[in-house]
Protein backbone atom coordinates (compact mmCIF):
# COMPACT_ATOMS: atom_id res chain seq x y z
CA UNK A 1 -34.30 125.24 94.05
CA UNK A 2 -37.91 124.17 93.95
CA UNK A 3 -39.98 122.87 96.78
CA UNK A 4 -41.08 119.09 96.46
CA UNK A 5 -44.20 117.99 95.66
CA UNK A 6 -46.78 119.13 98.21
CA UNK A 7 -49.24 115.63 98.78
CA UNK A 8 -52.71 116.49 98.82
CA UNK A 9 -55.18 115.61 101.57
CA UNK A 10 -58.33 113.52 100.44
CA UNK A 11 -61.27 115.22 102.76
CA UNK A 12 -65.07 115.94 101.47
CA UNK A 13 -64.92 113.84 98.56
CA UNK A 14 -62.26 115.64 97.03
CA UNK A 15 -58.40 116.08 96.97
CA UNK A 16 -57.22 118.96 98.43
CA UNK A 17 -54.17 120.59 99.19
CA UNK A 18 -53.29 122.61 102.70
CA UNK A 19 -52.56 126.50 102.54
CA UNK A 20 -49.20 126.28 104.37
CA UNK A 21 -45.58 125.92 103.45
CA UNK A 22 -45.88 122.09 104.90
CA UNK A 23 -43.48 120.04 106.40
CA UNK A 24 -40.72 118.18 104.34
CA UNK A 25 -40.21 114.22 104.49
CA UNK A 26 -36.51 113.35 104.14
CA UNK A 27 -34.76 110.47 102.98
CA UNK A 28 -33.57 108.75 106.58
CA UNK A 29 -29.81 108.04 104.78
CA UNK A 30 -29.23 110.44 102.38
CA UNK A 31 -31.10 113.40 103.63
CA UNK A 32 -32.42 114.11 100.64
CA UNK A 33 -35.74 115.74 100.59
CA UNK A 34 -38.79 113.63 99.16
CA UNK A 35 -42.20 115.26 98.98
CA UNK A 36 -44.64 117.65 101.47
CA UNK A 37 -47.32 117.25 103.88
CA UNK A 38 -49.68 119.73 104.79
CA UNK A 39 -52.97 120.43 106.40
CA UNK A 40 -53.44 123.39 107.33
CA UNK A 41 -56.87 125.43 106.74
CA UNK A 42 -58.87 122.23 106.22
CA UNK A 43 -62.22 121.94 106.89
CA UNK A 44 -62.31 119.31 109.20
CA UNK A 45 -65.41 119.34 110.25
CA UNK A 46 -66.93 119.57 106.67
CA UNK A 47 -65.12 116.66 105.85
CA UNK A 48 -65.94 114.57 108.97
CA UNK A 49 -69.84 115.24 108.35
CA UNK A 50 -69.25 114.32 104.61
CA UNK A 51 -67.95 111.14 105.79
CA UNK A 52 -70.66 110.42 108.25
CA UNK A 53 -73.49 111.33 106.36
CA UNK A 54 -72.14 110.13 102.46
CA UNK A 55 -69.83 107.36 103.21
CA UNK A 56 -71.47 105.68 106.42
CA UNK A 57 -74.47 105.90 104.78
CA UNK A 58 -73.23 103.90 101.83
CA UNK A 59 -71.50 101.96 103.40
CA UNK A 60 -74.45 100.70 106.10
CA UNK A 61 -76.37 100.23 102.92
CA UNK A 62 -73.84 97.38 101.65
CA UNK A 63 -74.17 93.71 103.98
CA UNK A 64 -71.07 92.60 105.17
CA UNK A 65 -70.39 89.97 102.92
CA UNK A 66 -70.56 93.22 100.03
CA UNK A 67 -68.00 95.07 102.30
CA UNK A 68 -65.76 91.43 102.12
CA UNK A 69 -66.31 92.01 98.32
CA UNK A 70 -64.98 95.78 98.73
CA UNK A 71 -62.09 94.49 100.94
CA UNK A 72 -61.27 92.29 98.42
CA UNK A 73 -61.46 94.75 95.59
CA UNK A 74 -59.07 96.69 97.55
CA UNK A 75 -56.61 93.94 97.80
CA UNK A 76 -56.17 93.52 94.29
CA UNK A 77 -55.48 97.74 93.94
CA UNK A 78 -52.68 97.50 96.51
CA UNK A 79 -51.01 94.20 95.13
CA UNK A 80 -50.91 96.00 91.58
CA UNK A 81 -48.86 99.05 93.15
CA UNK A 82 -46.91 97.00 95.06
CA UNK A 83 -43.66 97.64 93.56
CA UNK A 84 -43.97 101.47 93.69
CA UNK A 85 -45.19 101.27 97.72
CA UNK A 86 -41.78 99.48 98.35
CA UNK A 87 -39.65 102.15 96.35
CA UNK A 88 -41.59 104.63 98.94
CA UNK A 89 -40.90 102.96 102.02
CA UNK A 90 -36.83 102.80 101.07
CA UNK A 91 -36.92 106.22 100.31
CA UNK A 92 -38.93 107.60 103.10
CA UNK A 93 -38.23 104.71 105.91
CA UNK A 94 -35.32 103.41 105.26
CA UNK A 95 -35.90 100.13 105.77
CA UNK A 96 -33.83 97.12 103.65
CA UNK A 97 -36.64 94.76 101.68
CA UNK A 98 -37.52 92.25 104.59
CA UNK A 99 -38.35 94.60 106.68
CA UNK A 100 -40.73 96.83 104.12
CA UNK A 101 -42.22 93.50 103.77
CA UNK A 102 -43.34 93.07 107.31
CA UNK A 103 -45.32 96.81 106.86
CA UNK A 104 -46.41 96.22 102.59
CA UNK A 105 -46.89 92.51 102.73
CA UNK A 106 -48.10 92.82 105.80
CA UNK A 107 -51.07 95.15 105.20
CA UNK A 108 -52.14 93.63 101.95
CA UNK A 109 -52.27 90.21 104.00
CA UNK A 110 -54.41 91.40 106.99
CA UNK A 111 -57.15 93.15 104.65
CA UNK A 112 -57.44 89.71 102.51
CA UNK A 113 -57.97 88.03 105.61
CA UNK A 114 -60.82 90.61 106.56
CA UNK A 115 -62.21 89.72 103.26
CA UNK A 116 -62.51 86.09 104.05
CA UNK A 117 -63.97 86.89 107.50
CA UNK A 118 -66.32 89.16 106.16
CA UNK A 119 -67.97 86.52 103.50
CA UNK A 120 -68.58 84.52 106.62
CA UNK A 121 -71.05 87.34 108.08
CA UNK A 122 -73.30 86.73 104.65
CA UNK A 123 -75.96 89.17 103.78
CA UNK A 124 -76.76 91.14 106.53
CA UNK A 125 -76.74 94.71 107.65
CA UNK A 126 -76.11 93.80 111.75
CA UNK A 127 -75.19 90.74 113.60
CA UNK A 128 -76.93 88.87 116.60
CA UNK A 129 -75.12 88.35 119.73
CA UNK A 130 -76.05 85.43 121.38
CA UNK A 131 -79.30 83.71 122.12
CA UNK A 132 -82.55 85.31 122.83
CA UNK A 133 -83.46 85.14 126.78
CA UNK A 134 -86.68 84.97 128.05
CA UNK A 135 -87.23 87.68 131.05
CA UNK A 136 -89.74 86.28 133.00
CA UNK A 137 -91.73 83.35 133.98
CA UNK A 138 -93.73 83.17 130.36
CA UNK A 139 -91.47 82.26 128.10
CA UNK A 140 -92.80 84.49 125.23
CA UNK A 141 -91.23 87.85 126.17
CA UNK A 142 -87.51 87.85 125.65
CA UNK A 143 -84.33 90.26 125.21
CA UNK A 144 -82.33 89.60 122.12
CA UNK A 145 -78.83 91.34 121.63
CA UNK A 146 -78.00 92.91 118.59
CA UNK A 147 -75.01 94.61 116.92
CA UNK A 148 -75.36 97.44 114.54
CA UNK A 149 -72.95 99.16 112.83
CA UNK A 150 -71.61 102.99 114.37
CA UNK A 151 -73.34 106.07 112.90
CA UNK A 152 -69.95 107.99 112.75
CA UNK A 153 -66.85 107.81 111.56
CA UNK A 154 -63.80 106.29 113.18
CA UNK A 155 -60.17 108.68 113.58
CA UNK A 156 -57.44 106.70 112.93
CA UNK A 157 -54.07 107.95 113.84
CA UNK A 158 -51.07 106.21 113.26
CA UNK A 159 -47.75 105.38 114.20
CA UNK A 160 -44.53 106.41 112.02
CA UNK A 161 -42.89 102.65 112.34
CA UNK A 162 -45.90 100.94 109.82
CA UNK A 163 -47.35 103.36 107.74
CA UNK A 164 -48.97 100.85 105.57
CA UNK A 165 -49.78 97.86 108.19
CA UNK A 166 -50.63 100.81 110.65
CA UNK A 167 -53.36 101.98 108.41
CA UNK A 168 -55.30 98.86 106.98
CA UNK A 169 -54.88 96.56 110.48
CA UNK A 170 -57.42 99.96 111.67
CA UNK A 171 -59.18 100.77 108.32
CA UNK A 172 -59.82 96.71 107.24
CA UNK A 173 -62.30 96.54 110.80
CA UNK A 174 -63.89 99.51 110.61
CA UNK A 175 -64.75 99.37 106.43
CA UNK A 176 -66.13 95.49 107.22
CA UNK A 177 -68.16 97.07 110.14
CA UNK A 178 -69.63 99.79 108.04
CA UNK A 179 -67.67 102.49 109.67
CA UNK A 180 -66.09 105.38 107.36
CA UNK A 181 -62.40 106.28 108.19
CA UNK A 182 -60.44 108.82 108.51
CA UNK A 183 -57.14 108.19 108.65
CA UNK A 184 -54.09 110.10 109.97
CA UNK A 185 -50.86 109.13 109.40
CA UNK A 186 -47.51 110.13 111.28
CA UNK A 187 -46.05 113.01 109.43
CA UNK A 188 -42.44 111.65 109.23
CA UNK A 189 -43.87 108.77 107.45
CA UNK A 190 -46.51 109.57 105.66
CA UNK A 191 -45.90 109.57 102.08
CA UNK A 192 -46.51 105.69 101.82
CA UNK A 193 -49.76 105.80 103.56
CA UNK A 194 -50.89 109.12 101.37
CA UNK A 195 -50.21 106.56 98.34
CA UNK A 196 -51.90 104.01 99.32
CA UNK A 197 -54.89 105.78 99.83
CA UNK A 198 -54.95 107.41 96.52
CA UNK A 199 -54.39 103.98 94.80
CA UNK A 200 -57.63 103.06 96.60
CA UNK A 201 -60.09 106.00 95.90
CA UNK A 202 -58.38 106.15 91.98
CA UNK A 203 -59.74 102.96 91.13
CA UNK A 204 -62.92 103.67 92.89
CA UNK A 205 -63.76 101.22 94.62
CA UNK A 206 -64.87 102.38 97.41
CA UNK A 207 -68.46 104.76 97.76
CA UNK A 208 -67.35 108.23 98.53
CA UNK A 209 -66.89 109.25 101.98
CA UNK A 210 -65.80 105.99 102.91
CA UNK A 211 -62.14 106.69 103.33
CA UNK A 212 -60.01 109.84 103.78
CA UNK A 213 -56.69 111.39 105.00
CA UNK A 214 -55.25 114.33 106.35
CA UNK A 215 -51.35 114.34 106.74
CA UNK A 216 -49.67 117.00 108.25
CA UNK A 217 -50.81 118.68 111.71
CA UNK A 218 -52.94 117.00 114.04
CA UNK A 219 -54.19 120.33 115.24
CA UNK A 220 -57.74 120.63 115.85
CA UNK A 221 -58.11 116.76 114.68
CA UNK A 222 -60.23 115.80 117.83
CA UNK A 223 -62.08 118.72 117.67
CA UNK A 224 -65.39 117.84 114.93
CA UNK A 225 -65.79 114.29 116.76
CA UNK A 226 -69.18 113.55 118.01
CA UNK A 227 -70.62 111.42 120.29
CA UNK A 228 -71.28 108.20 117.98
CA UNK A 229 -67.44 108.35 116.92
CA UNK A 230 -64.31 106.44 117.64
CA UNK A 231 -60.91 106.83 117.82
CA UNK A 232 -58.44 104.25 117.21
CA UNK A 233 -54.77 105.72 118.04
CA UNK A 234 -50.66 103.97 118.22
CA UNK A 235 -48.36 105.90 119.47
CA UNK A 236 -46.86 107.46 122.83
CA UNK A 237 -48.27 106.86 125.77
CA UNK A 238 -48.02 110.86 126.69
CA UNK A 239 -49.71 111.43 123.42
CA UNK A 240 -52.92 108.81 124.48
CA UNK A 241 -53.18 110.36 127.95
CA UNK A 242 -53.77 113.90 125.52
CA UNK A 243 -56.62 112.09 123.52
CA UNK A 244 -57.96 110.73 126.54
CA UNK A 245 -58.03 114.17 128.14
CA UNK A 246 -59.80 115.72 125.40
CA UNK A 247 -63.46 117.08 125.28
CA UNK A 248 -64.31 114.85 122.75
CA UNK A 249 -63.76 111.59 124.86
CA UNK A 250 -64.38 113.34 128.64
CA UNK A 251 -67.55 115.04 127.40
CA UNK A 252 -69.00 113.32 124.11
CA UNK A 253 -68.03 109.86 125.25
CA UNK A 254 -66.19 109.51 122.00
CA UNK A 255 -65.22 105.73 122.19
CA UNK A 256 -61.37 105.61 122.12
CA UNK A 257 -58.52 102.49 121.77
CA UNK A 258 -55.45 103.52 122.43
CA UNK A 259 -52.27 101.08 121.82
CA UNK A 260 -48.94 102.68 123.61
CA UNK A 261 -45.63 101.34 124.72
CA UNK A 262 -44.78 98.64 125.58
CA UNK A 263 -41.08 96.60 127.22
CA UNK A 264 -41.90 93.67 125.63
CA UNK A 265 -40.27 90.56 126.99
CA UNK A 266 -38.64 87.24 125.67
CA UNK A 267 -38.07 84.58 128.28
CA UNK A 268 -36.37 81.24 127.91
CA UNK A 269 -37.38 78.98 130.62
CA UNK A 270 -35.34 77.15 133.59
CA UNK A 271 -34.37 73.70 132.67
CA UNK A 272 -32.60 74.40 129.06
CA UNK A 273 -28.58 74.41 128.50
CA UNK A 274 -26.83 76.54 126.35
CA UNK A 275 -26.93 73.54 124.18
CA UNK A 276 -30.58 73.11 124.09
CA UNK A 277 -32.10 73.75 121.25
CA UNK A 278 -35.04 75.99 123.07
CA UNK A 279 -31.68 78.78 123.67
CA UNK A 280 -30.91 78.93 119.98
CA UNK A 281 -34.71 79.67 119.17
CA UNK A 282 -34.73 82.43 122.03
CA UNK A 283 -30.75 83.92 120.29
CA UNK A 284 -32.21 83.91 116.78
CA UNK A 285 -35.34 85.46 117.68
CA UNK A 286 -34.12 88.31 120.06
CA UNK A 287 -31.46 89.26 117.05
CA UNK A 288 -34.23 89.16 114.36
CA UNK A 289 -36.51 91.45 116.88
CA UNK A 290 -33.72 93.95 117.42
CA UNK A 291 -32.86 94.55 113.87
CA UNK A 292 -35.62 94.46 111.76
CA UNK A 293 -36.70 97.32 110.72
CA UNK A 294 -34.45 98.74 113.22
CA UNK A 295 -35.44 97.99 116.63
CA UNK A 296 -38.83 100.40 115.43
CA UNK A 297 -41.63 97.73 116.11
CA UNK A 298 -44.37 98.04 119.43
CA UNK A 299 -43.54 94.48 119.52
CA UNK A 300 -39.96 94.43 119.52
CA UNK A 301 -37.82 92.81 122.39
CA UNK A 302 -36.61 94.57 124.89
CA UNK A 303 -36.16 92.77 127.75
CA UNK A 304 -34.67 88.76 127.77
CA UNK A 305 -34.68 86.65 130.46
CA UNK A 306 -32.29 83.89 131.03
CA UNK A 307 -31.43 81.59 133.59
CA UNK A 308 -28.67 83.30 135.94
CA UNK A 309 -25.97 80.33 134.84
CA UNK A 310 -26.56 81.34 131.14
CA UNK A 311 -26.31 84.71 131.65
CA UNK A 312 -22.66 84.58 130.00
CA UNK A 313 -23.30 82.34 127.29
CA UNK A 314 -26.70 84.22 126.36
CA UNK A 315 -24.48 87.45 125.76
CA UNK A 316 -21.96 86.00 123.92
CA UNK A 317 -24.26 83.75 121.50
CA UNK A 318 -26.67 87.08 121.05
CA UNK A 319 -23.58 89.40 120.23
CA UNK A 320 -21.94 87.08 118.04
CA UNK A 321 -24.94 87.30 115.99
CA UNK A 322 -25.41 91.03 115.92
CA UNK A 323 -21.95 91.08 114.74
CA UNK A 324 -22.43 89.99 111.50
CA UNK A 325 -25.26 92.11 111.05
CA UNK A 326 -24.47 94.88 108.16
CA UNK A 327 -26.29 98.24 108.48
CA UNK A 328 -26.31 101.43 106.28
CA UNK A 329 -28.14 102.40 103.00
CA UNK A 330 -31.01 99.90 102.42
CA UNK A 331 -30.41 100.03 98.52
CA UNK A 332 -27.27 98.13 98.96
CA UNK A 333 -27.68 94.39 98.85
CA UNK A 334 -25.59 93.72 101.37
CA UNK A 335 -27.07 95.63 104.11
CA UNK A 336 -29.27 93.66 106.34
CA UNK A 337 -30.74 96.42 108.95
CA UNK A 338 -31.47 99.82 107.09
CA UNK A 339 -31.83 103.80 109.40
CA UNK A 340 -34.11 104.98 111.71
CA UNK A 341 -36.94 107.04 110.28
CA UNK A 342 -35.94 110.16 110.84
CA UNK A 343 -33.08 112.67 112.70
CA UNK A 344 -35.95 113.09 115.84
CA UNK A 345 -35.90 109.17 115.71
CA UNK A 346 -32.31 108.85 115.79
CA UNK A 347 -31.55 111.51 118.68
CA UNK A 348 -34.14 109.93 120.77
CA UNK A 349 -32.62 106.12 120.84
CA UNK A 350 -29.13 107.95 121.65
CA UNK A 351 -31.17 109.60 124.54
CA UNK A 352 -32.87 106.60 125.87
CA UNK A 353 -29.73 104.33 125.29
CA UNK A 354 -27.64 106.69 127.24
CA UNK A 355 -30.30 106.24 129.76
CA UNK A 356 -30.47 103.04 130.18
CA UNK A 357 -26.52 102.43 130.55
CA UNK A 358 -26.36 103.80 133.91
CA UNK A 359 -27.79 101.17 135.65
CA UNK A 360 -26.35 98.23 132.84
CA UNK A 361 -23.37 97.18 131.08
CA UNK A 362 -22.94 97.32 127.79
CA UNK A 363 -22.83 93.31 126.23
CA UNK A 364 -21.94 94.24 122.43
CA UNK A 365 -21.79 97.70 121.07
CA UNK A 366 -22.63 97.78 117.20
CA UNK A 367 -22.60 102.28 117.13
CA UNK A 368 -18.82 101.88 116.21
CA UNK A 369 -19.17 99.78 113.42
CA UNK A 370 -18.59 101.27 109.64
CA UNK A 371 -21.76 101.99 107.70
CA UNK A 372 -22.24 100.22 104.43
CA UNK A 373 -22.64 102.68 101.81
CA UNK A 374 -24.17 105.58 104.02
CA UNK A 375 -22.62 108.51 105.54
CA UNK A 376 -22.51 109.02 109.18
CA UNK A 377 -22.70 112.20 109.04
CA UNK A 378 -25.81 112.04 107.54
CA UNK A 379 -27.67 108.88 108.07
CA UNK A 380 -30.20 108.03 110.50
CA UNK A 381 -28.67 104.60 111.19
CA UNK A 382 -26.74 102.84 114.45
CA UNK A 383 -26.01 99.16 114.95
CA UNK A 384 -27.58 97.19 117.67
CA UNK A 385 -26.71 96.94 120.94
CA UNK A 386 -27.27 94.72 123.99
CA UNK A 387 -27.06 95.86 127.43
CA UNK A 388 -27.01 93.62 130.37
CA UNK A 389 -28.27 94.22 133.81
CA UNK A 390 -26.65 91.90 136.33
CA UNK A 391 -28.31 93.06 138.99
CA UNK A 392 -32.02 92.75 137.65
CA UNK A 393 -34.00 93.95 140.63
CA UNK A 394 -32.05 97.11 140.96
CA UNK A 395 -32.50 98.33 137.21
CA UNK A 396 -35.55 99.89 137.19
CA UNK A 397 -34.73 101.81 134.05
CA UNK A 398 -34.42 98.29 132.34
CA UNK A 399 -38.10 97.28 133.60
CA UNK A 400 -39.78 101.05 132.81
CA UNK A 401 -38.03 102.20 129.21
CA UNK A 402 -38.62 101.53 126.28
CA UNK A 403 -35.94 102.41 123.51
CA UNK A 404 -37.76 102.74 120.61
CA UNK A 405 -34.47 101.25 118.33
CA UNK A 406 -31.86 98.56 118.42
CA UNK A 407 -31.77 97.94 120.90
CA UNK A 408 -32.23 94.91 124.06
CA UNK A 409 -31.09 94.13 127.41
CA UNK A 410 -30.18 90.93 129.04
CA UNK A 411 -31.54 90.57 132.40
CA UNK A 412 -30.70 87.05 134.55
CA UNK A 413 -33.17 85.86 137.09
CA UNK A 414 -33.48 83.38 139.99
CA UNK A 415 -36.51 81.11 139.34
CA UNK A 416 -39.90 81.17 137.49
CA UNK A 417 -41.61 83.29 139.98
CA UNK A 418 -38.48 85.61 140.02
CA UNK A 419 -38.95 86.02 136.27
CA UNK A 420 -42.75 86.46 135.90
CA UNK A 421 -42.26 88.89 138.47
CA UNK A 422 -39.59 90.60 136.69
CA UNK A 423 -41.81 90.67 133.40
CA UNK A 424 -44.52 92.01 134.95
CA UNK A 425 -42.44 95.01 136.28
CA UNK A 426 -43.20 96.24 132.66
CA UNK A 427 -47.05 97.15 133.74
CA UNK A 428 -48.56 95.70 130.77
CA UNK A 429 -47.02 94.69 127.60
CA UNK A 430 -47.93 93.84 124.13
CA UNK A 431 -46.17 90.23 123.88
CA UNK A 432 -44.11 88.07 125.82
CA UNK A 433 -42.30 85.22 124.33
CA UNK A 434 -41.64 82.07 126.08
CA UNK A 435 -39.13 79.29 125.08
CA UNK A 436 -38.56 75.99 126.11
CA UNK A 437 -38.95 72.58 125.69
CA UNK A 438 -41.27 71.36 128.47
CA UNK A 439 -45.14 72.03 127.02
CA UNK A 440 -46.43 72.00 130.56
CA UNK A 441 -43.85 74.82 131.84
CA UNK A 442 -44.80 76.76 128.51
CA UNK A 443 -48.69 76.39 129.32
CA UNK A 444 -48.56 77.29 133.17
CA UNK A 445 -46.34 80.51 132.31
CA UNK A 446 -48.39 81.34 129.04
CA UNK A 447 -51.42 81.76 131.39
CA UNK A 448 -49.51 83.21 134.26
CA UNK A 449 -48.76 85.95 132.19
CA UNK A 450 -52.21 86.27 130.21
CA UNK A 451 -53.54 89.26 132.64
CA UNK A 452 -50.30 91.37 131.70
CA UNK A 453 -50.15 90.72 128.21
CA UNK A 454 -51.99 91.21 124.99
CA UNK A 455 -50.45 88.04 123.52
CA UNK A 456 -48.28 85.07 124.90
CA UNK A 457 -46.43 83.60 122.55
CA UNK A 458 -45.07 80.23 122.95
CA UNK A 459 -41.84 78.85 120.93
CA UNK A 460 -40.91 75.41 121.62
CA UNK A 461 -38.39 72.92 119.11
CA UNK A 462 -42.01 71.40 117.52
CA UNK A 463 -43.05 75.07 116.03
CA UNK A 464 -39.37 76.20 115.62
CA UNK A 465 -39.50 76.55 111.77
CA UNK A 466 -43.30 77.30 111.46
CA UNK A 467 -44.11 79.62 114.47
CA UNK A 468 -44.79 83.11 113.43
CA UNK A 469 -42.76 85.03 115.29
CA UNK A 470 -42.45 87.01 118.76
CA UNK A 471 -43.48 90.60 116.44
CA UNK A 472 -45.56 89.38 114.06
CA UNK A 473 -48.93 91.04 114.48
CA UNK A 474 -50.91 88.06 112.89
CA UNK A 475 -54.63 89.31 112.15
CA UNK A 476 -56.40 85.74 113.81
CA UNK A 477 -55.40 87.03 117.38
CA UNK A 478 -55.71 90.41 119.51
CA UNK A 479 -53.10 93.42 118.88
CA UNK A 480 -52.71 95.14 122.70
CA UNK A 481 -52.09 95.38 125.98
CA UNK A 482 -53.20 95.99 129.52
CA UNK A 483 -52.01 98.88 131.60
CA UNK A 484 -48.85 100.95 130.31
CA UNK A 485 -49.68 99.32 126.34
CA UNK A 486 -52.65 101.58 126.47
CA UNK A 487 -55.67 99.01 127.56
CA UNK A 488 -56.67 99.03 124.06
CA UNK A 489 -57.58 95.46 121.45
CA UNK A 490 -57.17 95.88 117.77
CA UNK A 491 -57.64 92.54 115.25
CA UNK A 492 -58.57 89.01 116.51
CA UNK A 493 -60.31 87.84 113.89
CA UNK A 494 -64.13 89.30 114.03
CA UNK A 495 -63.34 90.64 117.61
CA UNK A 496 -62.14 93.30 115.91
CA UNK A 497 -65.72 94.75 114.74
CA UNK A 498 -66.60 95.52 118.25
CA UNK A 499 -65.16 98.31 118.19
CA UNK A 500 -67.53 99.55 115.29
CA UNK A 501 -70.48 98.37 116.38
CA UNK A 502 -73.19 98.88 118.93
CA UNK A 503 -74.84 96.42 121.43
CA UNK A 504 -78.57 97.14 122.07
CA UNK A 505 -80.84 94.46 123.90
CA UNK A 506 -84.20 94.56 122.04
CA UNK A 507 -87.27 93.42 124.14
CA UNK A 508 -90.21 91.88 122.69
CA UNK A 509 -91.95 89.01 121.68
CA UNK A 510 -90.81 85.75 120.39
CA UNK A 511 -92.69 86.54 117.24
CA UNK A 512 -90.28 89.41 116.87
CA UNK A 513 -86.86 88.69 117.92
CA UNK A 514 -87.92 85.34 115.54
CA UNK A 515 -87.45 87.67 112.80
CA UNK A 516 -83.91 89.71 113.60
């Protein structure tokens, strides 16, 4: 039998492939092998200098409203291969349409709206940042604050959950900025990402340099970074605290954002019935969360908070709708929630659901439910389920675990203060969600929980049919979290090219700063 098709790396200006046997992607549901990653006996730091020196140099040449012209450019490429990116992610992810969507869709949206942000910039090369100050009594010498673009390139390393979203949300920024990329992708996933890119350099749009991949080992991947580089890194939290450690941020001062885990939290707030229509929004919303794409979002729900007196109802109404949700082979119309990404993936949510069940109860159970057109033998798929914890102070696991899958618990709690104080038990999260019906309640608790949180969002009945949705990464507003998230800020609009750029205060005359 012959090996699959080994993907080649794009480093240097050139496509090349990695000396090693590589590693194998698999088909989550059939187990059927798909292509190979590999990157061993790359020259790294050959390729890191050739991005530096070619494509930053190019690229820093170009104003930003050019680079909003090369976004754009880009946009076109990946809505032409569209169809072919969503065959990939079935095969490789296992995810049902939908929930490709949120990753394909998803990516192509967030570098069109770079595009539009970037023609705003116009035709410069580096952006003022605020007013000129004069810095003493004469008015005529003043500090002006600029920002320029980094001389390096920025790492990008990548979760396995959005291989597409994962890469452009990063690579979007950083190209506007005037920052090459280098982008690597989670092995298990990586196929999707690996096409992408090679859609984008094939139709040459972009000067070389500007954008390449490595997929395979991470070894020796921090190692060429200097001190003018970034990295930009989703994943595990144990894997950030690694980057953090290395030489290349401790010694070089390589700037670093790190995004992590995260027990995200829904909360519906005191004052609403089982009736109301606020408790419907929060039902529907926690059962979207835990399916799609399988419970494998940073976002996702984990936690919901309901009134102790609803505690009942919430279970019921929330497992009644995870009932009728279908799972097993994604190519089957009728399945609604597709596999995990992998046979590591799947073993791990059976570890950290077994976890969690000693200090809960188990609310609805969807493991025992027949696959749809998958075997179980095989696939890398599990229905939802929802725990509860009745005793909500006493389940620490509830408050400091994140299952990376289906999966959600239900914990009841006093008061308000009793379940902001709850929340914040997760040290830092990506999102909370809030529901209710009382704007002022939904203000005062959106800002309670601002220091903890990356993003509040707010669902009330005015915004129940247009809001965007508790795990939506929307572009407009920050991606991150405080504390246990990783302390790091992707997206929000132009907030984003911070990152990528440099502040410098330059001191002169009037006559000068007059003409920055």
């Amino acid at each position: 039998m012959s090996l699959p098709e080994l993907l080649p790396n794009y480093l240097a200006g050139q496509w090349q492939h990695g000396t090693g046997a590589g590693v194998t992607l698999a088909d989550p549901v059939t187990g059927a092998s798909l292509v190979r990653v590999d990157a061993t006996g790359l020259d790294l730091r050959a390729g890191y200098r050739h991005a530096r020196e070619r494509g930053g140099a190019a690229l820093r040449a170009m104003t930003y409203a050019q680079r909003a012209a090369m976004l754009g450019a880009i946009v076109k490429v990946l809505q032409a291969h569209r169809d072919t990116y969503y065959e990939i992610a079935t095969a490789n992810s296992g995810t049902v349409r939908n929930d490709s969507a949120v990753d394909i869709d998803g990516a192509i949206y967030t570098v069109g709206v770079y595009a539009k942000l970037g023609e705003s910039l116009g035709d410069r090369h580096y952006l003022l940042d605020g007013d000129s100050v004069r810095l003493g009594k004469d008015p005529l010498f003043v500090s002006q604050h600029v920002r320029v673009p980094n001389r390096g390139v920025a790492l990008l390393i990548n979760a396995f959950n959005f291989p597409a979203w994962g890469l452009w949300e990063k690579a979007a920024p950083a190209l506007l900025s005037g920052v090459p990329v280098i982008v690597k992708p989670a092995t298990a996933t990586a196929w999707l990402t690996q096409r992408m890119v090679r859609d984008v350099i094939d139709a040459n749009v972009l000067p070389e340099g500007a954008l390449s991949i490595v997929c395979g080992s991470a070894a020796g991947l921090l190692d060429p970074l200097e001190p003018f580089d970034a990295i930009s890194f989703t994943g595990s939290a144990d894997t950030g605290a690694l980057i953090r450690s290395h030489d290349a941020v401790t010694r070089r001062s390589v700037r670093v954002n790190v995004e992590a885990d995260s027990v995200n939290s829904a909360l519906l707030l005191p004052g609403e019935g089982s009736d109301s229509e606020a408790f419907d929004l929060l039902v529907r919303e926690v059962v979207r969360e835990m399916t799609v794409k399988s419970g494998q979002k940073c976002t996702a729900i984990r936690r919901i908070f309901i009134p102790e007196s609803l505690y009942d109802a919430a279970a019921q109404a929330i497992g009644a709708k995870l009932g009728r949700v279908s799972v097993g082979n994604p190519r089957n119309d009728a399945v609604r929630m597709g596999a995990l990404v992998s046979r590591t993936q799947f073993d791990a949510v059976k570890t950290g659901l077994a976890h969690l069940r000693e200090q809960t109860e188990v609310l609805f159970d969807g493991s025992a439910t027949p696959l749809v057109d998958a075997d179980p033998s095989i696939a890398c798929c599990t229905g939802p389920t929802l725990l509860g914890a009745r005793d909500a102070d006493g389940a620490a696991r509830v408050h400091e675990t994140e299952v990376f899958g289906p999966v959600a618990t239900l914990v009841p709690y006093r008061d308000t203060a009793h379940a902001l104080a709850l929340i914040r038990r997760g040290e830092g999260s990506l999102v909370a969600s809030l529901y209710g019906s009382d704007t002022a309640a939904l203000a005062q608790a959106g800002v309670a929980l601002a220091d903890s949180h990356g993003r509040v969002h707010g669902v009330s009945p005015d915004v129940a049919s247009i809001h965007s949705g508790h795990g939506n990464v929307m572009p407009q507003s920050v991606h991150g979290g405080p504390g246990r998230a990783g302390g790091g800020e992707e997206l929000g609009g132009l907030r984003a090219l911070d990152f990528h750029h440099r502040r410098c205060a330059i001191q002169a005359s009037r006559a000068v700063t007059a003409l920055l």
